[in-house]
C-alpha atoms as a PDB file:
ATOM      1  CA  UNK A   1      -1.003  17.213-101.198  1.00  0.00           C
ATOM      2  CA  UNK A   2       0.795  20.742-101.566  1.00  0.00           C
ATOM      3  CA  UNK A   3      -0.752  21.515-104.799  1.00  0.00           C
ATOM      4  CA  UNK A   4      -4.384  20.525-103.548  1.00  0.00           C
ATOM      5  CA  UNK A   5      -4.331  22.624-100.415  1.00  0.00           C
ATOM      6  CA  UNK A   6      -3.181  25.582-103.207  1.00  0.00           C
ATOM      7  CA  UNK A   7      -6.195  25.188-104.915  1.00  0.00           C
ATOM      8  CA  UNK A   8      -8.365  25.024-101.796  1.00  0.00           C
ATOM      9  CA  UNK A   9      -6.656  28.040-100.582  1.00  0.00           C
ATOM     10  CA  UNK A  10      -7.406  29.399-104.052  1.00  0.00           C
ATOM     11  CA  UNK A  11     -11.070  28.324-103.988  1.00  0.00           C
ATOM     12  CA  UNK A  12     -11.358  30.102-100.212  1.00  0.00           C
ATOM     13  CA  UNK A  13      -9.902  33.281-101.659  1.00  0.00           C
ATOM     14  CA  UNK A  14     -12.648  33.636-104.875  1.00  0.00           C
ATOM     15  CA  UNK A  15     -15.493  32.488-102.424  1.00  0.00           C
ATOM     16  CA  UNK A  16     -14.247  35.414-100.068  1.00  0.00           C
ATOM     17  CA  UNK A  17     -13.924  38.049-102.583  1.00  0.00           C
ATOM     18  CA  UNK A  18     -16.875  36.702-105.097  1.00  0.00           C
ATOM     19  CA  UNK A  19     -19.148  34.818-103.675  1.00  0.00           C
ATOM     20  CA  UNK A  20     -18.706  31.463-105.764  1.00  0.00           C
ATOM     21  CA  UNK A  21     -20.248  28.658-103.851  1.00  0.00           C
ATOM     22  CA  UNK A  22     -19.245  26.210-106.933  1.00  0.00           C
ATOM     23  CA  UNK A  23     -19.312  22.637-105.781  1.00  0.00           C
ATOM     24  CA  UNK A  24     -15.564  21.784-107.331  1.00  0.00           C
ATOM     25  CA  UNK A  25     -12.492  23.891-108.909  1.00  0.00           C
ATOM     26  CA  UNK A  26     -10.841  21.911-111.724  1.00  0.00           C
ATOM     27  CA  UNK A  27      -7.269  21.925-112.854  1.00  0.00           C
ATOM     28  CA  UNK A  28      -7.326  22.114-116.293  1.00  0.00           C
ATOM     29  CA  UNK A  29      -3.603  20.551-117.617  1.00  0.00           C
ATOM     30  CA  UNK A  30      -1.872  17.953-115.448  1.00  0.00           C
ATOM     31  CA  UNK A  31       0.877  19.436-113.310  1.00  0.00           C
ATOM     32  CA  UNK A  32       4.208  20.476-115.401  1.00  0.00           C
ATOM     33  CA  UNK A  33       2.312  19.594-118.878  1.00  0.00           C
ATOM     34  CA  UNK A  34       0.618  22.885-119.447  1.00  0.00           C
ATOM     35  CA  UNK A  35       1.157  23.352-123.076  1.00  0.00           C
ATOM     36  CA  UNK A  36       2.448  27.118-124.811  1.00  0.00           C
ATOM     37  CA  UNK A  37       3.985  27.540-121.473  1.00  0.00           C
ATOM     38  CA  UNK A  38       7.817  28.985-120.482  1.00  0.00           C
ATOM     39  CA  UNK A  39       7.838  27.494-117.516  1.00  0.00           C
ATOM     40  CA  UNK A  40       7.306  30.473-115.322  1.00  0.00           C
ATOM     41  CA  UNK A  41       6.653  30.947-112.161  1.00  0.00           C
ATOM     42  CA  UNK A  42       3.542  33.460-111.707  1.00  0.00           C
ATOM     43  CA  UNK A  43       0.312  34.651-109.927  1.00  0.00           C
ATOM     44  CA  UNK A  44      -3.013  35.516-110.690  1.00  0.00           C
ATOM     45  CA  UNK A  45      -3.197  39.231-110.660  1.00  0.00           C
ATOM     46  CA  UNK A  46      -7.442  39.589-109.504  1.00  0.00           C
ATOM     47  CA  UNK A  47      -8.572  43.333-108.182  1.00  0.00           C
ATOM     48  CA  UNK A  48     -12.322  44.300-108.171  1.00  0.00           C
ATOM     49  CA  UNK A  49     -13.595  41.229-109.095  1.00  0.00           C
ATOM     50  CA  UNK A  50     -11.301  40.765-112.389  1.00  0.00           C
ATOM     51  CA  UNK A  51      -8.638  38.626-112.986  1.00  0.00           C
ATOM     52  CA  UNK A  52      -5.862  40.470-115.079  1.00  0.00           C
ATOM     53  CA  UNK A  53      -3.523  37.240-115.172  1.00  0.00           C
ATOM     54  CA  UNK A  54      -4.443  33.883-115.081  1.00  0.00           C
ATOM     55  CA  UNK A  55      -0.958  31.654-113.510  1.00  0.00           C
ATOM     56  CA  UNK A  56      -2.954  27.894-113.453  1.00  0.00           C
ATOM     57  CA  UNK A  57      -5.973  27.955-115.745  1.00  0.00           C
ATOM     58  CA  UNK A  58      -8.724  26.211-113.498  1.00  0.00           C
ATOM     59  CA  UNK A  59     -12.717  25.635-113.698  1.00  0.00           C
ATOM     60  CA  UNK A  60     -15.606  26.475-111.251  1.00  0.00           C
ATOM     61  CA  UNK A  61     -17.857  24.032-111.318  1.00  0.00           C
ATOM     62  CA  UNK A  62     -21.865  24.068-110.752  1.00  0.00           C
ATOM     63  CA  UNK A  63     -24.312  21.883-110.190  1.00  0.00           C
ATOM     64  CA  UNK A  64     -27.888  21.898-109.886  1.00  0.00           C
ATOM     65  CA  UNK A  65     -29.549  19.775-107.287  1.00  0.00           C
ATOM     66  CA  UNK A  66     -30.135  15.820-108.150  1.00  0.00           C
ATOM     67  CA  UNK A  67     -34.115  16.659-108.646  1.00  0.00           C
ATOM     68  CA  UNK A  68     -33.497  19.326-111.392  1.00  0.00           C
ATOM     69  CA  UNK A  69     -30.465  18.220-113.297  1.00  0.00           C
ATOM     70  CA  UNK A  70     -31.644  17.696-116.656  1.00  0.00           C
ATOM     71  CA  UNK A  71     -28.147  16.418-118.134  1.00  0.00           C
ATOM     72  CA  UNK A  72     -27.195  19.472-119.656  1.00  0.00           C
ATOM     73  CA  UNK A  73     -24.142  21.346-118.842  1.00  0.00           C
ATOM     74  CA  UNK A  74     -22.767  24.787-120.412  1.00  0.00           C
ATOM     75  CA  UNK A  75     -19.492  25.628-120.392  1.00  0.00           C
ATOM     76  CA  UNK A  76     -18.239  29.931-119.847  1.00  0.00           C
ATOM     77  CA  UNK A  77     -15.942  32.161-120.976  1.00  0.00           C
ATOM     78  CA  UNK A  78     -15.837  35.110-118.853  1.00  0.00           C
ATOM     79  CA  UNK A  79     -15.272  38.569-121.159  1.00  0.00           C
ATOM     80  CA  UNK A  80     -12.822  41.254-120.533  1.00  0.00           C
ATOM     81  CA  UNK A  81     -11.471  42.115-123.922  1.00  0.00           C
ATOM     82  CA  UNK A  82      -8.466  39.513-123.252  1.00  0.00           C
ATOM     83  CA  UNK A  83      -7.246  41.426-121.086  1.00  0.00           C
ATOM     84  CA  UNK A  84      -8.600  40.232-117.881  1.00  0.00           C
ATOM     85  CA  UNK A  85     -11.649  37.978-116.907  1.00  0.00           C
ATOM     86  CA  UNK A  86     -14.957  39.367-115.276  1.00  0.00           C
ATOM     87  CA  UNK A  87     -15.585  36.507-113.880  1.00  0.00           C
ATOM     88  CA  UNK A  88     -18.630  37.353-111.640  1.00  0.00           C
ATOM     89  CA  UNK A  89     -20.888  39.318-113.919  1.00  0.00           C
ATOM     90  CA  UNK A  90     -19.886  37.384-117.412  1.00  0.00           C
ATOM     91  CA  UNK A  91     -19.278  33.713-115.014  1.00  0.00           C
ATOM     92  CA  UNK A  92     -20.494  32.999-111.577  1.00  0.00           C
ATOM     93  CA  UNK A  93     -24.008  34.725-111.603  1.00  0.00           C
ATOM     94  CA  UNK A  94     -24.778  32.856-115.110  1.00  0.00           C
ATOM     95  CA  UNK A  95     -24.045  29.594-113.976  1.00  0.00           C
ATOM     96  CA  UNK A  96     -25.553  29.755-111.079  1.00  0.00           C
ATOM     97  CA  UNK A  97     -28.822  30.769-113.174  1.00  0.00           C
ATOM     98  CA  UNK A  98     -28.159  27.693-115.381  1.00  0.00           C
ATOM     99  CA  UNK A  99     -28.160  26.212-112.403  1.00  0.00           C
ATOM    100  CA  UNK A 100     -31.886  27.318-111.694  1.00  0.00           C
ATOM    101  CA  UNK A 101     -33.158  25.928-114.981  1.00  0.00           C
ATOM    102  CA  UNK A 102     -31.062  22.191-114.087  1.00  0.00           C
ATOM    103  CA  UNK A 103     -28.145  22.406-116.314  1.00  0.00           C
ATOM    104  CA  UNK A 104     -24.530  22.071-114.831  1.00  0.00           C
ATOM    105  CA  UNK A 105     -22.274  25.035-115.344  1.00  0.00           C
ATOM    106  CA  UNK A 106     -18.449  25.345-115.681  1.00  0.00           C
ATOM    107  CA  UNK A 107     -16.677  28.571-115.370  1.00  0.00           C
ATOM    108  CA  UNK A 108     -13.437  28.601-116.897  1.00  0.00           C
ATOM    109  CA  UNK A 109     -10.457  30.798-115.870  1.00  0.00           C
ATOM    110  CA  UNK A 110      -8.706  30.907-118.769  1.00  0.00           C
ATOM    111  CA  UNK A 111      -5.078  32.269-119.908  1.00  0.00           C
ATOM    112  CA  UNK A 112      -4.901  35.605-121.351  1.00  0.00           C
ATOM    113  CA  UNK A 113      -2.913  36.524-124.300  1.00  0.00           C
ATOM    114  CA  UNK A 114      -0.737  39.323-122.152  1.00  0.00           C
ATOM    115  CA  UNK A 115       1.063  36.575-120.124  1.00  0.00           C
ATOM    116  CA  UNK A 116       4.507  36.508-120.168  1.00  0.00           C
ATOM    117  CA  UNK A 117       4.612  32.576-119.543  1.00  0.00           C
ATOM    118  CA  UNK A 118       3.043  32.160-123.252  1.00  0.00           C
ATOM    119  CA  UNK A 119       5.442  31.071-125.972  1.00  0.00           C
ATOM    120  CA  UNK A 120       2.327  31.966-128.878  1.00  0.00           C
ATOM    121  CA  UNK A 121      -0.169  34.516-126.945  1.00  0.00           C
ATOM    122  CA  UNK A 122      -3.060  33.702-129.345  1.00  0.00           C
ATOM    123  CA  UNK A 123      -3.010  29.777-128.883  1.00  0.00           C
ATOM    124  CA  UNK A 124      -3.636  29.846-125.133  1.00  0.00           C
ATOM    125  CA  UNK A 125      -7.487  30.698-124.367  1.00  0.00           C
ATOM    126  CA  UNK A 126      -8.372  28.464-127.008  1.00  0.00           C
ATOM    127  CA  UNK A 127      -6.186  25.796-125.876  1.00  0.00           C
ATOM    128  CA  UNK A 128      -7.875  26.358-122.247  1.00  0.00           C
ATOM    129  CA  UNK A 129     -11.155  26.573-123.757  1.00  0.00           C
ATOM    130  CA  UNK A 130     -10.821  23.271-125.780  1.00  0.00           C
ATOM    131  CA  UNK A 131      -9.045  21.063-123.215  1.00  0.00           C
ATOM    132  CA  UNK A 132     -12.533  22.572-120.980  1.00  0.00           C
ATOM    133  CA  UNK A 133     -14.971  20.686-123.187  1.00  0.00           C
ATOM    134  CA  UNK A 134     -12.844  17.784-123.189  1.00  0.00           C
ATOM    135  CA  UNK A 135     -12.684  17.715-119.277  1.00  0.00           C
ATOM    136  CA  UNK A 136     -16.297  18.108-119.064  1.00  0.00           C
ATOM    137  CA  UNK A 137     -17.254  15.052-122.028  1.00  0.00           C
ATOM    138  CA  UNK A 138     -14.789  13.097-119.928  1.00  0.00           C
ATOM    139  CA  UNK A 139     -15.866  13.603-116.504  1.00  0.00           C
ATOM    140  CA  UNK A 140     -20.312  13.599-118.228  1.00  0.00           C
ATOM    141  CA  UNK A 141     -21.327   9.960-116.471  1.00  0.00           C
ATOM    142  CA  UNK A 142     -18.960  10.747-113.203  1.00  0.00           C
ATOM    143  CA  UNK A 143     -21.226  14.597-112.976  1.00  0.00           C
ATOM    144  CA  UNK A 144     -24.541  13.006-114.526  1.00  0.00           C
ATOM    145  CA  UNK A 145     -24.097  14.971-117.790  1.00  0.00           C
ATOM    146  CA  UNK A 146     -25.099  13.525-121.401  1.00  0.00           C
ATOM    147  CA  UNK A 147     -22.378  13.916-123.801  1.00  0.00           C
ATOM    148  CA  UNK A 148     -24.471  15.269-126.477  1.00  0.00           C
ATOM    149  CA  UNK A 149     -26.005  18.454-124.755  1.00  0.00           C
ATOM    150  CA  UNK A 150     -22.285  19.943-123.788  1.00  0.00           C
ATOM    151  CA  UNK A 151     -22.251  23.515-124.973  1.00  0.00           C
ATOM    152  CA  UNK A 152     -20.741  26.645-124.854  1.00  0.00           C
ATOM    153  CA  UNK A 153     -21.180  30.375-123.515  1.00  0.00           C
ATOM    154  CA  UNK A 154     -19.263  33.402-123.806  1.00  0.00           C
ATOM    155  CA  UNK A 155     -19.757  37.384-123.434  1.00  0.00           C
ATOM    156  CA  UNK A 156     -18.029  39.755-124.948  1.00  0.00           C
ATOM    157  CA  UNK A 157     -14.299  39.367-126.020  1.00  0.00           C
ATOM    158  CA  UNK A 158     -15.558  35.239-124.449  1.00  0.00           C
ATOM    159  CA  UNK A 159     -17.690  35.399-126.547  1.00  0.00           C
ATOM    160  CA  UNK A 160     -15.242  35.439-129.137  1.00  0.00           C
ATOM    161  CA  UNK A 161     -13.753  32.660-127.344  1.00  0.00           C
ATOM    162  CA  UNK A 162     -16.445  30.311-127.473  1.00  0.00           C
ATOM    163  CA  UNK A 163     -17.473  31.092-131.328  1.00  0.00           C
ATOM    164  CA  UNK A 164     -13.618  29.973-131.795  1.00  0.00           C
ATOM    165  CA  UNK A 165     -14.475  26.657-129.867  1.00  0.00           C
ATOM    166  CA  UNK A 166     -17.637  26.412-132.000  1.00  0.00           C
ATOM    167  CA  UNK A 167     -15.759  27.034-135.380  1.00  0.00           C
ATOM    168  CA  UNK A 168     -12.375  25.328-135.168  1.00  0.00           C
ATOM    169  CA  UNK A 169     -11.264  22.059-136.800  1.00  0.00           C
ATOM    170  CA  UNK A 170      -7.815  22.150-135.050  1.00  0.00           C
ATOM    171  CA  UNK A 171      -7.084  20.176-131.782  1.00  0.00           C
ATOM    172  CA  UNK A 172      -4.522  22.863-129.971  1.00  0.00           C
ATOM    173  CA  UNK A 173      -4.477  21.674-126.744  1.00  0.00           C
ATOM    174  CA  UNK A 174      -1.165  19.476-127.429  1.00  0.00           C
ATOM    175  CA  UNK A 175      -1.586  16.636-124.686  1.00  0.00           C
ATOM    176  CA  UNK A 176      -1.669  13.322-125.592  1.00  0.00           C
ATOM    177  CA  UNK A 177      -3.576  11.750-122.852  1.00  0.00           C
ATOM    178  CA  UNK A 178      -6.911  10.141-122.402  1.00  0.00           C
ATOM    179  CA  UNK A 179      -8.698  13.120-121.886  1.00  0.00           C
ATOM    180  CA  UNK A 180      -7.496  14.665-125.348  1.00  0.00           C
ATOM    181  CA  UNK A 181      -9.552  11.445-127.000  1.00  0.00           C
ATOM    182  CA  UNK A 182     -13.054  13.349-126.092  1.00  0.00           C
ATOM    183  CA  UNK A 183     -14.295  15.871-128.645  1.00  0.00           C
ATOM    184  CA  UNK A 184     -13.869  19.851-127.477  1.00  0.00           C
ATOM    185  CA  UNK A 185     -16.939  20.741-130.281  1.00  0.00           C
ATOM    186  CA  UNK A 186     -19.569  22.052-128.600  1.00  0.00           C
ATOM    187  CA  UNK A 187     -23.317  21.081-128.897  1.00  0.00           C
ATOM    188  CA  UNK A 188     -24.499  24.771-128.925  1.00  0.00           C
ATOM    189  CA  UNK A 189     -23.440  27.868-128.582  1.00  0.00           C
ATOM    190  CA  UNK A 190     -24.791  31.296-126.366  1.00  0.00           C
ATOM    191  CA  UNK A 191     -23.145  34.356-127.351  1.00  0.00           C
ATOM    192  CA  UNK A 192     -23.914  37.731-125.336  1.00  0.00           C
ATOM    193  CA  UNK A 193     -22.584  40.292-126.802  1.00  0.00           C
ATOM    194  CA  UNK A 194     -19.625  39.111-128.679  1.00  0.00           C
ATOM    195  CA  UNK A 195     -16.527  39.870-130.308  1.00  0.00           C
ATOM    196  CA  UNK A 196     -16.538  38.062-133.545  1.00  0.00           C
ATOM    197  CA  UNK A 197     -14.828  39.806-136.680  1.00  0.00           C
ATOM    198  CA  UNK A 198     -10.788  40.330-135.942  1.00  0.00           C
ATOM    199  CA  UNK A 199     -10.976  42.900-139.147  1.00  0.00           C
ATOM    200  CA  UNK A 200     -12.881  45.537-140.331  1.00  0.00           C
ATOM    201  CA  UNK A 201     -15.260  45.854-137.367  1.00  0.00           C
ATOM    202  CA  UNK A 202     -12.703  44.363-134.967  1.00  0.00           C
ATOM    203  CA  UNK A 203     -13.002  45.524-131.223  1.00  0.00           C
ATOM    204  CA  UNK A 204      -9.539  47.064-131.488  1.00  0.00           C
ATOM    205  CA  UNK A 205      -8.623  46.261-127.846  1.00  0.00           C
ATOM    206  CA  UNK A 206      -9.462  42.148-128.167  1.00  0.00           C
ATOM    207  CA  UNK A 207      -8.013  42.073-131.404  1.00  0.00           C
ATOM    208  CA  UNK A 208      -4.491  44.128-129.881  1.00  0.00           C
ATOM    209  CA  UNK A 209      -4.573  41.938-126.871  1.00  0.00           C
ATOM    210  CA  UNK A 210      -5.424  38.591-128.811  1.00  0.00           C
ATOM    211  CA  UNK A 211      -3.089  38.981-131.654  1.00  0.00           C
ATOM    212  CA  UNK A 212      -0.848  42.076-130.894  1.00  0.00           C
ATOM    213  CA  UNK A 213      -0.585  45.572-132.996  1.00  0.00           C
ATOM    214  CA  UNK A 214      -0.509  44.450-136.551  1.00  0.00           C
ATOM    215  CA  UNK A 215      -1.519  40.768-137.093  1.00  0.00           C
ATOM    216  CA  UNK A 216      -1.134  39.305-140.433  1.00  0.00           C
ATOM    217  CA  UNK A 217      -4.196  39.076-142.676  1.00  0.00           C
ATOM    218  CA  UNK A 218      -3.947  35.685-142.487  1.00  0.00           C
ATOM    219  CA  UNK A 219      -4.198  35.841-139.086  1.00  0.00           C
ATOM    220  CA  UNK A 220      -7.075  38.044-138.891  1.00  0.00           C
ATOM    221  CA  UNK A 221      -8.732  35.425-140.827  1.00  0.00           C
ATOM    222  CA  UNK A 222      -7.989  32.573-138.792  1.00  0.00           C
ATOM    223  CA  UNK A 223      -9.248  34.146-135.988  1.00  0.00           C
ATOM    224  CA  UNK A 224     -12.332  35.486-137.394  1.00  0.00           C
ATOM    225  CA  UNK A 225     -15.254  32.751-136.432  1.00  0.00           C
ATOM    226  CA  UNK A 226     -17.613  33.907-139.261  1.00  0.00           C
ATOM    227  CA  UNK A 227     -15.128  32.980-141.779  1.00  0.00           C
ATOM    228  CA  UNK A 228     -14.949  28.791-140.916  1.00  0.00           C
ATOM    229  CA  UNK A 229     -18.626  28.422-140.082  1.00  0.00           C
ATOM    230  CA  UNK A 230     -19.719  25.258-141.882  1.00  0.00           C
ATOM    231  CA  UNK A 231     -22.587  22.476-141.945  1.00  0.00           C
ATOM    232  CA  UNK A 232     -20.630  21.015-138.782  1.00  0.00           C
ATOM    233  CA  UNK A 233     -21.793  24.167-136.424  1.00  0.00           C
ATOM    234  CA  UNK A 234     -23.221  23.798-133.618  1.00  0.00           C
ATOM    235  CA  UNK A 235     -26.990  25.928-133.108  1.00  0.00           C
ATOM    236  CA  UNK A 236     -26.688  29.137-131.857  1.00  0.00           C
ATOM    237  CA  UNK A 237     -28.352  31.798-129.560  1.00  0.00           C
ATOM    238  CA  UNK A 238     -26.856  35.293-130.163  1.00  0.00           C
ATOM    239  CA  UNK A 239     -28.074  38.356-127.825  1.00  0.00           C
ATOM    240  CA  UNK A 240     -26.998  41.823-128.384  1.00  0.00           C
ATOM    241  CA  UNK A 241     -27.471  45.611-127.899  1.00  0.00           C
ATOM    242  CA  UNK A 242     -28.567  47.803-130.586  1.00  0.00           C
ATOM    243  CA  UNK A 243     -26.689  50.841-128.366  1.00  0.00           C
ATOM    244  CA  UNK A 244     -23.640  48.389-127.795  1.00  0.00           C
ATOM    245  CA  UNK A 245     -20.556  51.337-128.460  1.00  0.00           C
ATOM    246  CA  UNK A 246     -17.887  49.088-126.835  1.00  0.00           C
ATOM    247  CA  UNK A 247     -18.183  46.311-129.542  1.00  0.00           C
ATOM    248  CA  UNK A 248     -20.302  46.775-132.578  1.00  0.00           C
ATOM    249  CA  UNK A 249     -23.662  44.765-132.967  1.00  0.00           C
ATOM    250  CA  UNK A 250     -22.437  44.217-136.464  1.00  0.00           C
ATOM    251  CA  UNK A 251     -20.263  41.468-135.401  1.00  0.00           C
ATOM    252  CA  UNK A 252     -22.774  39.499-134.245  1.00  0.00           C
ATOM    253  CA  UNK A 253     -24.388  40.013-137.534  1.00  0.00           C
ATOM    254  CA  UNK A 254     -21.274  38.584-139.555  1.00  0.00           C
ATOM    255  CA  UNK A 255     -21.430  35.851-137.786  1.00  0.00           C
ATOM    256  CA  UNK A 256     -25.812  35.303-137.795  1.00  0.00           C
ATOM    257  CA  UNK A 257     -25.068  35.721-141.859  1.00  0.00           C
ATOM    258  CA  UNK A 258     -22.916  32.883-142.135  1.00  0.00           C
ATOM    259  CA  UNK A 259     -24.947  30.595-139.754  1.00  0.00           C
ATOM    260  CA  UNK A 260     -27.580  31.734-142.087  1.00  0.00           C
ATOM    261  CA  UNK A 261     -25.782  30.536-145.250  1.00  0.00           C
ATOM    262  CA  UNK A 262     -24.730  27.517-143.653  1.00  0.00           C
ATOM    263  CA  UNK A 263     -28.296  26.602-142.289  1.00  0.00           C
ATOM    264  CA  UNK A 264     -27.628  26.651-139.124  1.00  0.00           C
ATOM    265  CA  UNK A 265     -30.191  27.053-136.790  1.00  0.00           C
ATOM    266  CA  UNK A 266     -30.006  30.334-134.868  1.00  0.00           C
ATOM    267  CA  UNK A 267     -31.964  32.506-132.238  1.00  0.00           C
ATOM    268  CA  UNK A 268     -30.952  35.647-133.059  1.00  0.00           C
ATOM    269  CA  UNK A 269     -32.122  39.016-131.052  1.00  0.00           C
ATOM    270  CA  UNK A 270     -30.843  42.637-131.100  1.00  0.00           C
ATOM    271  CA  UNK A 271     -32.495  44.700-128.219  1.00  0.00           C
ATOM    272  CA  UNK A 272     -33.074  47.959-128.538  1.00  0.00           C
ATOM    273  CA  UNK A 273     -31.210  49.057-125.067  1.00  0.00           C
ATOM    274  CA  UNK A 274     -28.442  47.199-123.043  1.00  0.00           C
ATOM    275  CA  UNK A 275     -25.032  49.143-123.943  1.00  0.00           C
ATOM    276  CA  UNK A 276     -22.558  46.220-123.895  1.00  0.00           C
ATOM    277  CA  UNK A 277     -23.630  44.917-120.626  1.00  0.00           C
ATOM    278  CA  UNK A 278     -26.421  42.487-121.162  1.00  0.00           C
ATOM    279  CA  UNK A 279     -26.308  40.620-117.443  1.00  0.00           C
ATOM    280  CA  UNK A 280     -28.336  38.263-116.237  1.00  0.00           C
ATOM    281  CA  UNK A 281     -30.369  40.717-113.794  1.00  0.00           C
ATOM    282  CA  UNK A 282     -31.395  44.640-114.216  1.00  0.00           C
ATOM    283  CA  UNK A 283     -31.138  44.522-117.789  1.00  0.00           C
ATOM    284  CA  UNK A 284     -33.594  47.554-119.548  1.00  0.00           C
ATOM    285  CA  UNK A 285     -36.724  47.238-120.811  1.00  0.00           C
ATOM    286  CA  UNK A 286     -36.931  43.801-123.375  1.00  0.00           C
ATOM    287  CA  UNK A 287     -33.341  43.098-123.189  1.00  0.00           C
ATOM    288  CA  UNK A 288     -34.820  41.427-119.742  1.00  0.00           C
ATOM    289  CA  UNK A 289     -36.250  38.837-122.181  1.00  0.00           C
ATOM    290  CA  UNK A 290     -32.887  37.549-123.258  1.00  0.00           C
ATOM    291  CA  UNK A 291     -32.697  34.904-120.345  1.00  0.00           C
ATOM    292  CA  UNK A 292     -36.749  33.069-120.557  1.00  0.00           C
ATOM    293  CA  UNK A 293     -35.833  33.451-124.504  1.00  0.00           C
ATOM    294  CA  UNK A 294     -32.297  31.507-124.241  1.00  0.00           C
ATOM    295  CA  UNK A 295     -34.283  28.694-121.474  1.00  0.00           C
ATOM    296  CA  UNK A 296     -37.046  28.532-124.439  1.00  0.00           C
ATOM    297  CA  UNK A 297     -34.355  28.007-127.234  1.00  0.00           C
ATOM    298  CA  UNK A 298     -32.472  25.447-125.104  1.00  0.00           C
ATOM    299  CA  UNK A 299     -35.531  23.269-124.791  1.00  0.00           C
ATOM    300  CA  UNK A 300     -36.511  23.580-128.553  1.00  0.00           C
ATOM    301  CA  UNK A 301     -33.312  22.203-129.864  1.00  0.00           C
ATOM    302  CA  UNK A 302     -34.126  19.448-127.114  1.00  0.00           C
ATOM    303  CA  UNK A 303     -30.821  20.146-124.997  1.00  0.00           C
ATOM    304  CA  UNK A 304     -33.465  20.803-122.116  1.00  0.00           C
ATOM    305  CA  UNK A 305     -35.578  17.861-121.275  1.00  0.00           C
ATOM    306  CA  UNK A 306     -36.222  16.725-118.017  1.00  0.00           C
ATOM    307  CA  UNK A 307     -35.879  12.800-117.590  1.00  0.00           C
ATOM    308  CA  UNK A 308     -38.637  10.681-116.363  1.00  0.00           C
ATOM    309  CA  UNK A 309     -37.721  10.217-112.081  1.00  0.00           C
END
């Protein structure tokens, strides 16, 4: 009883400061079996609508209405360059437009690398983001969700995040329970804006806070999504900037060449304007597209359709 009126107190705080409105919040690992954890006692660390430390990773869940759910749900990794979470701009205003074309949305709150609790700083946002998808496959009948049309978005240093998810053979999350029987591998991915490559054309800050000052090449590797894309990845929708200066577009095209190789099937747009802060409203000139293209992509690969009342 405690720990539930924490996370309702928790829940009151975000709706406060961020306007949430999300139906449930989600603990992610069972109390005391949080996995790549010390043990220690901490607390989220939010100021202007960022959270710089995550102590209980947790999801925001959104549904549409009962009329418009079309059994597809998204799953989304607020950006911040691992270094804190934007979780209103890259989470709560896109899945509550998901919402608007009848998909369920999930906004994850996951552990960044800088935490002090972390025994292996790179392992925990993809241990977060993995045990996610499982939660949702899990819970699909319960929240009226088909299991197939699960997928993933992330922006940014998320975006990263989610390509991991999309990419990775290896099962992290480390609890043996009935939850860790569902698949994590997502259906689709929607990147906006993401970090991808962890070496030449690395954003230097992700890659720092991700896998410290000097990671080992073989660690650049493993952490670099365009390297272990294979015939098992999922579709993909990429949008980015051509005037992005925070990360360059160039990652996103590492990764659209080896979707490309691969044949996997890709929507892939580079607008002319939109810095690195594609949104989903007052976005320049065609970059506005990037949200009617996305809904039009989602139905083509047949993860939107509408059932029969």
């Amino acid at each position: 009883m405690r720990l539930r009126i924490v996370f309702i107190v928790i829940l009151v705080f975000f709706t406060a400061s961020f306007s949430v409105n999300a139906q449930e919040l989600i603990t992610i690992w069972p109390k005391g079996k949080v996995p790549n954890s010390k043990g220690l006692l901490l607390k989220d660390s939010i100021s202007n609508e960022r959270v710089y430390r995550v102590a209980a990773p947790v999801m925001y869940a959104f549904f549409p209405s009962k009329d418009d759910n079309c059994g597809a749900a998204v799953v989304i990794f607020p950006g911040g360059g691992y270094t804190h979470l934007a979780m209103n701009l890259g989470g709560f205003q896109l899945a509550k437009w998901f919402n608007t074309i009848g998909m369920s949305a999930f906004v994850v709150e996951y552990r960044l690398p800088n935490s002090p609790d972390l025994i292996q700083r790179e392992l925990a946002p993809l241990q977060d983001a993995e045990r996610s998808m499982q939660i949702v496959r899990a819970n699909a009948s319960k929240w009226n969700i088909e299991k197939d049309k699960i997928g993933v978005l992330g922006t940014s240093a998320g975006g990263h995040l989610a390509a991991l998810v999309g990419t990775t053979k290896d099962n992290v999350t480390s609890v043996k329970d009935s939850i860790n029987g569902f698949s994590f591998h997502p259906d689709f991915m929607i990147l906006i804006s993401p970090v991808i490559d962890m070496g030449e054309y690395a954003h230097k800050g992700s890659r720092e806070s991700l896998l410290g000052p000097n990671p080992l090449p073989e660690m650049i590797d493993k952490y670099s999504p365009q390297n272990h894309v294979d015939e098992q990845t999922p579709p993909c929708f990429i949008a980015d900037a051509f005037n992005d200066k925070t990360v360059q577009p160039i990652n996103s095209l590492l990764l659209y060449r080896a979707l490309l190789t691969n044949k996997i099937s890709t929507s892939f747009h580079v607008f002319p304007q939109g810095g690195h802060a594609i949104n989903v409203n007052n976005n320049p000139g065609s970059t506005s597209l990037w949200k009617p293209l996305c809904e039009e992509w989602l139905k083509e690969i047949n993860i939107i359709s509408f059932r029969k009342k």
